[in-house]
C-alpha atoms as a PDB file:
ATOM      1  CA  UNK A   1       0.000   0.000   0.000  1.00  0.00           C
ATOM      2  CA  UNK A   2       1.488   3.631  -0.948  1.00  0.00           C
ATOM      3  CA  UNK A   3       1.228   5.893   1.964  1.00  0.00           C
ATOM      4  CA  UNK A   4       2.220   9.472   1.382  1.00  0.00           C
ATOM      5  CA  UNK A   5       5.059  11.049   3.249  1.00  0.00           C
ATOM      6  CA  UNK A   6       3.352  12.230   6.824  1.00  0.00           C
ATOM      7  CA  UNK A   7       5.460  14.249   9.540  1.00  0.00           C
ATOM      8  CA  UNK A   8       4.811  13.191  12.630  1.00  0.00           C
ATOM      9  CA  UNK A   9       2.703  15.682  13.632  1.00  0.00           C
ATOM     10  CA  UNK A  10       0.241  14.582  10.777  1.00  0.00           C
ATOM     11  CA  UNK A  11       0.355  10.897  11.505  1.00  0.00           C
ATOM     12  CA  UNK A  12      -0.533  11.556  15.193  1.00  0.00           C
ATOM     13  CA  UNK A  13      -3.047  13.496  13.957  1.00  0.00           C
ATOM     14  CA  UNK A  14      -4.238  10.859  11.729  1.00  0.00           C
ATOM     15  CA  UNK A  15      -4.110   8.036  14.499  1.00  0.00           C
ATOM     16  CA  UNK A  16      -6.216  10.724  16.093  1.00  0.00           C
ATOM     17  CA  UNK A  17      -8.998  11.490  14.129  1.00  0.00           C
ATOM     18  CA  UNK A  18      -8.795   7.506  13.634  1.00  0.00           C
ATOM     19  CA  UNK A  19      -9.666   6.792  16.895  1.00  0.00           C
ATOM     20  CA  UNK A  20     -12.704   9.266  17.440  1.00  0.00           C
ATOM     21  CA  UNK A  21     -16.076   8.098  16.634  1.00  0.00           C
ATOM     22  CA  UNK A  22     -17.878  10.550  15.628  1.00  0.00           C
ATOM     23  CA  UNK A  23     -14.449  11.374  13.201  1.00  0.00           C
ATOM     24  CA  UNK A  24     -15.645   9.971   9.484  1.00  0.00           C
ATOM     25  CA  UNK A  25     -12.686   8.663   7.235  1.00  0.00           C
ATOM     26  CA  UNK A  26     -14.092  11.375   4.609  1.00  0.00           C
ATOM     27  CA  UNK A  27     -12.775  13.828   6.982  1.00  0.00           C
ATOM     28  CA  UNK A  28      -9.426  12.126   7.172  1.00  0.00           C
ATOM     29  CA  UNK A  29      -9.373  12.367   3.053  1.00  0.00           C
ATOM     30  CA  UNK A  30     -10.281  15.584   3.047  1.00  0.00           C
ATOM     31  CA  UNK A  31      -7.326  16.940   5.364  1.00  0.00           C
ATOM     32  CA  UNK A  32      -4.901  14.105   4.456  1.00  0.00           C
ATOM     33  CA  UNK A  33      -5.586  12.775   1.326  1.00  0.00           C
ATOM     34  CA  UNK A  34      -5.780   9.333   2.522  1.00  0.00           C
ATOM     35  CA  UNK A  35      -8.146   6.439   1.749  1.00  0.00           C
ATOM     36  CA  UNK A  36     -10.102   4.525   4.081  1.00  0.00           C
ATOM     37  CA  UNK A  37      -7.696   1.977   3.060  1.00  0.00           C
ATOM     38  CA  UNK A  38      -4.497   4.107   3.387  1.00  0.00           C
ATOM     39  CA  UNK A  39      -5.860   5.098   6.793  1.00  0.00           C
ATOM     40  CA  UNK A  40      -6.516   1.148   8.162  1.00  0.00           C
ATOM     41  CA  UNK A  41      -2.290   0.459   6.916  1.00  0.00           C
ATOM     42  CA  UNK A  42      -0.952   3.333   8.476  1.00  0.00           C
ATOM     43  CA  UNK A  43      -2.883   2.202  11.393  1.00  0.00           C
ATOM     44  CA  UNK A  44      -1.739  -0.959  11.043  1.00  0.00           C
ATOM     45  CA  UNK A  45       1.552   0.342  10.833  1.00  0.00           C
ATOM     46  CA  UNK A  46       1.780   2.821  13.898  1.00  0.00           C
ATOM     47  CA  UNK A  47       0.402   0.153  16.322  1.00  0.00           C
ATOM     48  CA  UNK A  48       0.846  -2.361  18.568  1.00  0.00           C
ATOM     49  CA  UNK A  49      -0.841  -5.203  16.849  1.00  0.00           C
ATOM     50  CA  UNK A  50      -3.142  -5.446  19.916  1.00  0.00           C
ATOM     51  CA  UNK A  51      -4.416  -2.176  19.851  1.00  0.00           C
ATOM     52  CA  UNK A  52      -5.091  -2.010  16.145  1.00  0.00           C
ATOM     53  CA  UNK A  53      -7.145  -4.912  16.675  1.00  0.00           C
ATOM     54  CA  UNK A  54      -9.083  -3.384  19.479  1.00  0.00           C
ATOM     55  CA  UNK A  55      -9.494  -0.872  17.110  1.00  0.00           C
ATOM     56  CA  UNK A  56     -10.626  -2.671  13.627  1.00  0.00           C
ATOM     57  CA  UNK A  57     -13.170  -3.950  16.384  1.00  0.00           C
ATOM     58  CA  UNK A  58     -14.192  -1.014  17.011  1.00  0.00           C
ATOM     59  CA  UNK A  59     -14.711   0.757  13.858  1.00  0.00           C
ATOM     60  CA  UNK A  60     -15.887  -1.796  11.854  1.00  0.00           C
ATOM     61  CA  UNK A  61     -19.850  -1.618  11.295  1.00  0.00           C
ATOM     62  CA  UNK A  62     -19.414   2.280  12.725  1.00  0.00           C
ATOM     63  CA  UNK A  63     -22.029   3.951  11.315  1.00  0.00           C
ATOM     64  CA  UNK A  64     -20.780   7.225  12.567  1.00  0.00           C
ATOM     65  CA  UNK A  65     -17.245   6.256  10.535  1.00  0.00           C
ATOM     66  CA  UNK A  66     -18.883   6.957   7.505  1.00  0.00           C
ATOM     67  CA  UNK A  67     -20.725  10.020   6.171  1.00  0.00           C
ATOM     68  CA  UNK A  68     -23.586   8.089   3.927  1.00  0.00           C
ATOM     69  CA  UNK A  69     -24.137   5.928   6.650  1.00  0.00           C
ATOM     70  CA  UNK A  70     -24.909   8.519   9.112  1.00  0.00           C
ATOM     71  CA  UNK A  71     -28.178   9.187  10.554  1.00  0.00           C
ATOM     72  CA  UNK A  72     -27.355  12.642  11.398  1.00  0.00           C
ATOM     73  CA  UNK A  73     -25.474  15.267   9.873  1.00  0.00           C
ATOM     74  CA  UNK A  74     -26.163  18.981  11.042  1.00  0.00           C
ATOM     75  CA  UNK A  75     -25.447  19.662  14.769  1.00  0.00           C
ATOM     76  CA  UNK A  76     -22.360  17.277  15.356  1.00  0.00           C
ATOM     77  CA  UNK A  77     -19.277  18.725  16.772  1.00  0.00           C
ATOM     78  CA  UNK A  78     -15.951  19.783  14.540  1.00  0.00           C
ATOM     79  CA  UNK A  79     -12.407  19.987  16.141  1.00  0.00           C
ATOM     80  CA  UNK A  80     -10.991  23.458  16.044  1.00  0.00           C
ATOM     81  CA  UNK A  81      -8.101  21.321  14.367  1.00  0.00           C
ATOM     82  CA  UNK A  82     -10.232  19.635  11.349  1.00  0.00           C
ATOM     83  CA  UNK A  83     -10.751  21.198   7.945  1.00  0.00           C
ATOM     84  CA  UNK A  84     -13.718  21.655   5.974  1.00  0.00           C
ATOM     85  CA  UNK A  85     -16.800  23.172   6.858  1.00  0.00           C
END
């Protein structure tokens, strides 16, 4: 998998938004440029196998994880940190 070249500060950032649940990998493209799929490698990558486990568990099935999936879409909280309106 091609992963683009991240400073550190962007793949913290990354692991991040990642972990929030109410953070939708759309978001991550739009700020980062990376894929769902880029996004689940660098994860991969960065962690302890253990913990990226506990955290495929978690995100897989997320509804909130994904913006057509969501049942809600005006009201929900933005990071001071995240791009896009």
């Amino acid at each position: 998998m091609n992963l683009p070249d991240l400073d550190t500060e962007s793949i913290n950032r990354v692991l991040e938004m990642a972990w929030e649940d109410r953070t939708p990998f759309e978001a991550i493209a739009l700020q980062f440029g990376l894929q769902e799929k880029q996004v689940i490698a660098l994860m991969r990558r960065e962690m302890k196998t253990s913990s990226f486990r506990m955290w495929r568990r978690r995100v897989s099935g997320r509804k909130t994880k994904h913006l057509k999936e969501r049942d809600f879409l005006a009201g929900r909280f933005r990071s001071q940190n995240q791009k896009g309106s």
